[in-house]
Protein backbone atom coordinates (compact mmCIF):
# COMPACT_ATOMS: atom_id res chain seq x y z
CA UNK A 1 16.48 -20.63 -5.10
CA UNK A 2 13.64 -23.19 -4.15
CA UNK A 3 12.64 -20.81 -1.40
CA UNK A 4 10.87 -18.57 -4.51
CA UNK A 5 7.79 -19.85 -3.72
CA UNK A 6 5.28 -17.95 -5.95
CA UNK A 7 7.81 -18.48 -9.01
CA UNK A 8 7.95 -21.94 -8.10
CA UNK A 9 3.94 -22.37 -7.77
CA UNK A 10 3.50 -20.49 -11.28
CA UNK A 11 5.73 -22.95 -12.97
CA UNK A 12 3.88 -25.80 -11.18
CA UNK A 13 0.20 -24.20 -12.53
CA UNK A 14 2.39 -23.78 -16.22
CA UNK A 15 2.83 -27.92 -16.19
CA UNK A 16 -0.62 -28.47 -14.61
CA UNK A 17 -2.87 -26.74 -16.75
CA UNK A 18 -0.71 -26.69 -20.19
CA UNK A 19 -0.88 -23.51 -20.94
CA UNK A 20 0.29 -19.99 -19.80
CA UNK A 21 -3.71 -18.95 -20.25
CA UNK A 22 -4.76 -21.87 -18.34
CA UNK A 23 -1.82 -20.99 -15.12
CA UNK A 24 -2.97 -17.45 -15.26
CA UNK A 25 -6.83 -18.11 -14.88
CA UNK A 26 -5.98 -20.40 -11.92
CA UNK A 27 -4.02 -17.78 -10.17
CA UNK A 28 -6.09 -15.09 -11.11
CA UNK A 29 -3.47 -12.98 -12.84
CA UNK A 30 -3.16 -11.76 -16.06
CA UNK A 31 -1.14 -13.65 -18.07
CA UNK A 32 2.50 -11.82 -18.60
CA UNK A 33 2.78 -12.17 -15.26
CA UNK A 34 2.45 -16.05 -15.54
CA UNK A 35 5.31 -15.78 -18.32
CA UNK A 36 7.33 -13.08 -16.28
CA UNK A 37 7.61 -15.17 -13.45
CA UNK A 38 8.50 -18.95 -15.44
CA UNK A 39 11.40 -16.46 -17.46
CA UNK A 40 12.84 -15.38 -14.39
CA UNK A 41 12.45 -19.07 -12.59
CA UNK A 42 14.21 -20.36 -15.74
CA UNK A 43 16.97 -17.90 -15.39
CA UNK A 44 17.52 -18.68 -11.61
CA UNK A 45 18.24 -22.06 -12.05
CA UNK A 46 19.94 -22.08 -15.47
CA UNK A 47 17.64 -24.53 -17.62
CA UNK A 48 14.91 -24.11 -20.03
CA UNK A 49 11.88 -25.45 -18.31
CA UNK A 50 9.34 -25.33 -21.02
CA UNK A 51 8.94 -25.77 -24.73
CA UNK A 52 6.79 -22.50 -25.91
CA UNK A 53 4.73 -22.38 -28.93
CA UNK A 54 2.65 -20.29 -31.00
CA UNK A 55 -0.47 -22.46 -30.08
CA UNK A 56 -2.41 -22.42 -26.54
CA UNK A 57 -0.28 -25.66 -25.06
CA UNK A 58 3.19 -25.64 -23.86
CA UNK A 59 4.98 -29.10 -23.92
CA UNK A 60 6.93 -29.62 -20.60
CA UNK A 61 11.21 -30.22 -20.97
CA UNK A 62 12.67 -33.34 -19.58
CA UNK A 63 14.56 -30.82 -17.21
CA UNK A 64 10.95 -29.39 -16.28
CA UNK A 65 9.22 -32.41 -15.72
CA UNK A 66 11.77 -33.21 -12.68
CA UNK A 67 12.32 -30.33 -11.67
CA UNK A 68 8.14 -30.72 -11.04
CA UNK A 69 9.02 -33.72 -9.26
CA UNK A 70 11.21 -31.89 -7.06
CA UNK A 71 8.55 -29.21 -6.87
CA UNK A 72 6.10 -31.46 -5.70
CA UNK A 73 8.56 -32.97 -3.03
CA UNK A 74 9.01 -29.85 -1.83
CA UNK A 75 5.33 -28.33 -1.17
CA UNK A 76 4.41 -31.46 0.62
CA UNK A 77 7.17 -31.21 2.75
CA UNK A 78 6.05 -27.30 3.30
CA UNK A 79 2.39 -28.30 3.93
CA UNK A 80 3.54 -30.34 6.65
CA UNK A 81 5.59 -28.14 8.13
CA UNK A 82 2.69 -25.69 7.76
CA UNK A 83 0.25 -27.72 10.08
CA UNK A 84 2.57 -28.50 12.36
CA UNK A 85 3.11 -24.38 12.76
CA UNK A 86 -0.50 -23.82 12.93
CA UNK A 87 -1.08 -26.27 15.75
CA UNK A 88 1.87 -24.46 17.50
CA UNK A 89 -0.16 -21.22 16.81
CA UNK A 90 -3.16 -22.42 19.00
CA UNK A 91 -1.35 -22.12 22.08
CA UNK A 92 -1.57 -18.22 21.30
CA UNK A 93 -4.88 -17.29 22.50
CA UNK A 94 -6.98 -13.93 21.32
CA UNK A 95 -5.07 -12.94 18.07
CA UNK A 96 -6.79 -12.63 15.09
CA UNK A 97 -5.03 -11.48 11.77
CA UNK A 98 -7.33 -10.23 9.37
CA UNK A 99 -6.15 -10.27 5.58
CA UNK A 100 -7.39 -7.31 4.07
CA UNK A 101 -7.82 -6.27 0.35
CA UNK A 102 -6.59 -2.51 0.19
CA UNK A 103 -8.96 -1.29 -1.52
CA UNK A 104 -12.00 -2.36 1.44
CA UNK A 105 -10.57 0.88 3.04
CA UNK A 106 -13.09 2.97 1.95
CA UNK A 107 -15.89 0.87 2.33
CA UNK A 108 -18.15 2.15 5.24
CA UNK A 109 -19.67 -1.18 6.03
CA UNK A 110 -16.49 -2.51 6.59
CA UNK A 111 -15.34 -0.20 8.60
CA UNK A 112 -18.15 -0.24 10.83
CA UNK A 113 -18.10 -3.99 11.16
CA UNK A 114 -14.62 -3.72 12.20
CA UNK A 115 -15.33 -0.98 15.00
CA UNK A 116 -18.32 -3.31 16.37
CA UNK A 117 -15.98 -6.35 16.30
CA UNK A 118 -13.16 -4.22 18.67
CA UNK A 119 -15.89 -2.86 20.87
CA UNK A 120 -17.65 -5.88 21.63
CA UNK A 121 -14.47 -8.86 21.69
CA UNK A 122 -12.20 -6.64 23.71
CA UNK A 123 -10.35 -9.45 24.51
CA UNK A 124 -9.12 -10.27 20.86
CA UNK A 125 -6.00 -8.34 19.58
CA UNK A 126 -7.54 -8.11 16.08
CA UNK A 127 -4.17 -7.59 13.26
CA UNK A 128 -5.28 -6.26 10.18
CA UNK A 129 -3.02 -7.05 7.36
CA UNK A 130 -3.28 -5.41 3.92
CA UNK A 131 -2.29 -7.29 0.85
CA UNK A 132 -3.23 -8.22 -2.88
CA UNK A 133 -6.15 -10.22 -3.60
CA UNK A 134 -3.38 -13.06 -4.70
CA UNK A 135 -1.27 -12.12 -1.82
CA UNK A 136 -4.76 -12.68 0.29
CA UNK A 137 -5.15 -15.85 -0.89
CA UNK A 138 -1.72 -17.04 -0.34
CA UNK A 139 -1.69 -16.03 3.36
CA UNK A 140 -4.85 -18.10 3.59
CA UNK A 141 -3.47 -21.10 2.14
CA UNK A 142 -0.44 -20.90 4.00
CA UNK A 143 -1.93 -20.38 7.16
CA UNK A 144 -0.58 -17.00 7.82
CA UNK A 145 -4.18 -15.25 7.62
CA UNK A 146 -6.98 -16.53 9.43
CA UNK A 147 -9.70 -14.56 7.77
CA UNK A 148 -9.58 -12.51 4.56
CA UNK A 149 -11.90 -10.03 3.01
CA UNK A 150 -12.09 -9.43 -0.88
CA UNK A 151 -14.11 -9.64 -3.66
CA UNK A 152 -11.69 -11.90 -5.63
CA UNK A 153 -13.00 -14.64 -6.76
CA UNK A 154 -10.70 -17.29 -4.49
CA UNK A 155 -9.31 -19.54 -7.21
CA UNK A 156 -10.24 -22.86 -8.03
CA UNK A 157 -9.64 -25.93 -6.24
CA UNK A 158 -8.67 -24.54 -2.63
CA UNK A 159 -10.61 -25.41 0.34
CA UNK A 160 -12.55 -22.13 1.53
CA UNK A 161 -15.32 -20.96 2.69
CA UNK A 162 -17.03 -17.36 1.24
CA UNK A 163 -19.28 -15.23 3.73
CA UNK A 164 -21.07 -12.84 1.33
CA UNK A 165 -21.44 -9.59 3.12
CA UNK A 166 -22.18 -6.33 1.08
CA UNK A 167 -22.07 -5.79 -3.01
CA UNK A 168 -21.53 -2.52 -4.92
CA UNK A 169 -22.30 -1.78 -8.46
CA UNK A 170 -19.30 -0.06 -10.74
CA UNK A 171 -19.65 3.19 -11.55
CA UNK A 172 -17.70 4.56 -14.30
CA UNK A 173 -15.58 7.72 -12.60
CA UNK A 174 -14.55 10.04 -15.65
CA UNK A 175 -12.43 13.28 -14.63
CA UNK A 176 -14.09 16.28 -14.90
CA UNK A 177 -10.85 17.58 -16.37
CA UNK A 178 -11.37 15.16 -19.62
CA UNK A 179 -15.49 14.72 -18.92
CA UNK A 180 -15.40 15.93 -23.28
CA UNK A 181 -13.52 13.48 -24.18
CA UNK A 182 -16.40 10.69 -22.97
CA UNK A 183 -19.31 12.85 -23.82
CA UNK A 184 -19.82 10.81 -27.19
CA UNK A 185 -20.54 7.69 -24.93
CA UNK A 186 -24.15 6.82 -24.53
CA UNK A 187 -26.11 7.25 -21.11
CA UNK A 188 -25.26 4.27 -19.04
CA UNK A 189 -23.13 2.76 -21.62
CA UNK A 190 -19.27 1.90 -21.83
CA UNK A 191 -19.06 1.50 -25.75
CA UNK A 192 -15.54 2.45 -26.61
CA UNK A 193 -14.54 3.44 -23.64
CA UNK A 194 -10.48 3.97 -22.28
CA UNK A 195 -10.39 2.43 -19.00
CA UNK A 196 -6.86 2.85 -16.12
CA UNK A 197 -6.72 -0.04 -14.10
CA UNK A 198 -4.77 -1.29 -11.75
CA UNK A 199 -2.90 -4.76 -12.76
CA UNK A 200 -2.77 -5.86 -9.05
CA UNK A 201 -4.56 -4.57 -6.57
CA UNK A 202 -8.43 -4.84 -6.74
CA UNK A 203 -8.70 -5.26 -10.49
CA UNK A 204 -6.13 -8.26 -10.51
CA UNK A 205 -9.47 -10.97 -9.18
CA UNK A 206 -12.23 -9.50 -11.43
CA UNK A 207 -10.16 -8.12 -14.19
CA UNK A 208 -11.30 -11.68 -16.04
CA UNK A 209 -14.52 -11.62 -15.46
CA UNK A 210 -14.36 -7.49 -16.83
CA UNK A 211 -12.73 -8.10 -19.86
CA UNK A 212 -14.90 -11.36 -20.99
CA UNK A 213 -17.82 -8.57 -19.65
CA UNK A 214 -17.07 -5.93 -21.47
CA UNK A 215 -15.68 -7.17 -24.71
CA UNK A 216 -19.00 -6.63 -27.05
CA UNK A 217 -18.30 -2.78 -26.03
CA UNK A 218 -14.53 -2.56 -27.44
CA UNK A 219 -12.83 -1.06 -24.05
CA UNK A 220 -9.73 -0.41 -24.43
CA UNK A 221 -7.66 -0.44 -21.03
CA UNK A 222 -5.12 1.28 -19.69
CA UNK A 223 -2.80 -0.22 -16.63
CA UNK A 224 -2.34 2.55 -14.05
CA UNK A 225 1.62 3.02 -13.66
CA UNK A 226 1.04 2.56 -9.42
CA UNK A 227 -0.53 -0.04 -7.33
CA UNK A 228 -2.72 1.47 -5.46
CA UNK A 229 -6.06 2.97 -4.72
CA UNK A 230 -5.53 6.60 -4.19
CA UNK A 231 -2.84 6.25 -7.00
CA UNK A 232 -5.59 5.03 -10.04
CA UNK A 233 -7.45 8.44 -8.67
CA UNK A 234 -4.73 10.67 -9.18
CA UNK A 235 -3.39 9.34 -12.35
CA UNK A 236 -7.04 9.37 -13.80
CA UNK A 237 -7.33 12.77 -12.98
CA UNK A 238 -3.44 13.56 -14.36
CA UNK A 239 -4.05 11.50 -17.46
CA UNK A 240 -7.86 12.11 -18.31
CA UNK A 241 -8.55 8.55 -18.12
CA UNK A 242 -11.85 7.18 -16.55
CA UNK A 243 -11.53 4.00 -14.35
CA UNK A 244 -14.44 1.48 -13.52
CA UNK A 245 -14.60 1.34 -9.73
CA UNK A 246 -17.66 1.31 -7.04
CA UNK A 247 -18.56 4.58 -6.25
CA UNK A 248 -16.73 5.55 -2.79
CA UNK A 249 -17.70 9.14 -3.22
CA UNK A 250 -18.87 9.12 0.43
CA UNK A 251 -15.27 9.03 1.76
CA UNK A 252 -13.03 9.85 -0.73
CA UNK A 253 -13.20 13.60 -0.99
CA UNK A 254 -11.12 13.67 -4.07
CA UNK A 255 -13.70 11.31 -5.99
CA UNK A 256 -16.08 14.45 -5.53
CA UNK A 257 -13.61 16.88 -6.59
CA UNK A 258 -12.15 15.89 -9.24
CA UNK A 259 -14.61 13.03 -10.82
CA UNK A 260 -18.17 12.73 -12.46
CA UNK A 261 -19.37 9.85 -11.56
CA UNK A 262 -21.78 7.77 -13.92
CA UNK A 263 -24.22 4.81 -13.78
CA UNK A 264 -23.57 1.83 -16.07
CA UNK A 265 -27.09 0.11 -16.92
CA UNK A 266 -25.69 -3.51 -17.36
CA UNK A 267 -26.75 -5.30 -13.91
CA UNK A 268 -23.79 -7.76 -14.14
CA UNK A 269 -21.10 -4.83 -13.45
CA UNK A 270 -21.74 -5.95 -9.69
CA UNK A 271 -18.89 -6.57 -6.79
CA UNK A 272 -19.62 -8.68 -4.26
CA UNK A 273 -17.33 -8.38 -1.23
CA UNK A 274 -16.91 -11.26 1.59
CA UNK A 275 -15.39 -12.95 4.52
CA UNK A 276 -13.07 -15.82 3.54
CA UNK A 277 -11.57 -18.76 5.49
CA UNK A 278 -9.96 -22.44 4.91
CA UNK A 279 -12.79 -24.65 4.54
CA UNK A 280 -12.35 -27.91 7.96
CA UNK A 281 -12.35 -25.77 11.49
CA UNK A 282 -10.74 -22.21 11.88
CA UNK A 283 -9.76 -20.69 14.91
CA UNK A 284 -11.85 -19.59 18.05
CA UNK A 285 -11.21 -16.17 17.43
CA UNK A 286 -12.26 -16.20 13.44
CA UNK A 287 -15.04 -18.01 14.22
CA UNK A 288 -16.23 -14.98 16.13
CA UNK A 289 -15.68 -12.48 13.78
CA UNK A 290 -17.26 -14.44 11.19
CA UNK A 291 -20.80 -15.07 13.43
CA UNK A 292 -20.77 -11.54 13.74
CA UNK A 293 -20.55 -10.71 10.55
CA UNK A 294 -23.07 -13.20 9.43
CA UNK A 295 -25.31 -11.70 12.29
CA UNK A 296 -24.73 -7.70 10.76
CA UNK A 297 -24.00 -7.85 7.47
CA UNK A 298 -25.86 -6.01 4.82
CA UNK A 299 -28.34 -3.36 5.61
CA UNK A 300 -28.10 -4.06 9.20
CA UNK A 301 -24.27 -2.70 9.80
């Protein structure tokens, strides 16, 4: 049962930061999850782990507090187990595994980055791996990723290193098939707007930072039933909901189909997309990805 690492880590963020709200922000997930995951943690191991309240702190049980101990015991033992696997790693020469957030898909400057990378280090077998911005940021900690692209904001307290490489502004997609239903909202403006979003995914990093955003308009979201891209398009579309995404009409077909796309005049609706690493010496073969990518990024892919 103490192989459950992410239940495990959640519980650990729970005691840390005294409060459910406080674990959440740290992992940069919304906040049922946080109490989702310490439920089904208590359940495994047959003990109630933490007093809850109706107020913002959560007082820690005796059987909590050492089962922290034991917690703590345990990660140190895996970080050192950790290091001693990367330094195995280095004997493999010319792999690079690339963490990728799914959503940088359909982002053209990625992709061309990617395709100059290939064609010029011929000698690197480049492994792109696609995850969720928390999943992203696990692999990175653990040593399993050695760069990661995202726009999540990499939580607080870890090592790393951001390479900012390209923004986008959102654009609020509304289906053409419900385009009435949103006609009352003013140019540029998301005052009382329903918004699908995904609850991992892209939206799980900057879904904070939207609602705290957004509140003065009274949004009111909507969590998309899938988890994934193509999936918040289609169930838009089905369900006549608009979503709050950069505009990838360029190369998703279906965007142009079945979506207007609109402007929002508010200049902090911005993403800003980057290469990630652990801060203290990565690998040859990251290091080259990431020089290139400082050398092209921007206008100049």
């Amino acid at each position: 049962m103490l192989t459950d690492v992410p239940k495990i880590r959640t519980f650990m963020a729970i005691v840390e930061e005294g409060s459910f709200t406080g674990a959440a922000n740290r992992l940069n997930t919304a906040q049922p999850w946080v109490s989702s995951q310490l439920r089904k943690l208590e359940e495994m191991v047959g003990l109630k782990l933490v007093e809850r309240s109706k107020g913002k702190t959560v007082r820690i049980t005796p059987q909590g507090r050492e089962l922290y101990r034991i917690a703590e015991r345990l990660f140190a033992s895996l970080a050192e187990a950790e290091e001693q696997i990367r330094e195995l790693s280095q004997v493999v020469r010319g792999r690079l595994v690339l963490g990728v957030d799914p959503i940088t898909l359909y982002i053209p400057e990625r992709n061309r980055l990617l395709a100059l990378f290939m064609a010029k280090e011929t000698d690197i077998d480049l492994q792109m791996v696609s995850r969720t911005p928390n999943e992203l940021f696990e692999g990175l900690r653990r040593g399993e990723l050695d760069l990661i692209l995202t726009s999540a904001p990499f939580p607080e307290g870890d090592r790393i290193e951001m390479l900012p490489l390209y923004e986008y502004d959102l654009s609020l997609l509304v289906p053409k098939v419900a385009a009435h239903a949103y006609s009352q909202l003013a140019p540029g403006s998301l005052r009382g707007a329903e918004i699908m979003v995904l609850q991992d995914s892209y939206h799980t990093g900057i879904f904070p930072w939207l609602r705290t955003t957004l509140e003065p308009y009274g949004v009111r979201w909507r969590d998309c039933p899938e988890l994934a891209f193509p999936a918040l398009m289609q169930f838009a579309t089905l369900m006549g909901v608009a979503t709050l995404v950069p505009d990838f009409s360029e190369t998703m077909p279906e965007i142009r189909d079945g979506m207007e796309v609109r402007s929002i005049d508010d200049p902090r609706l911005t993403v800003r997309w980057g290469l990630m690493r652990r801060a203290g010496g990565p690998r040859k073969t990251a290091d080259r990805l990431w020089r290139m990518a400082a050398e092209h990024r921007l206008a100049e892919l």
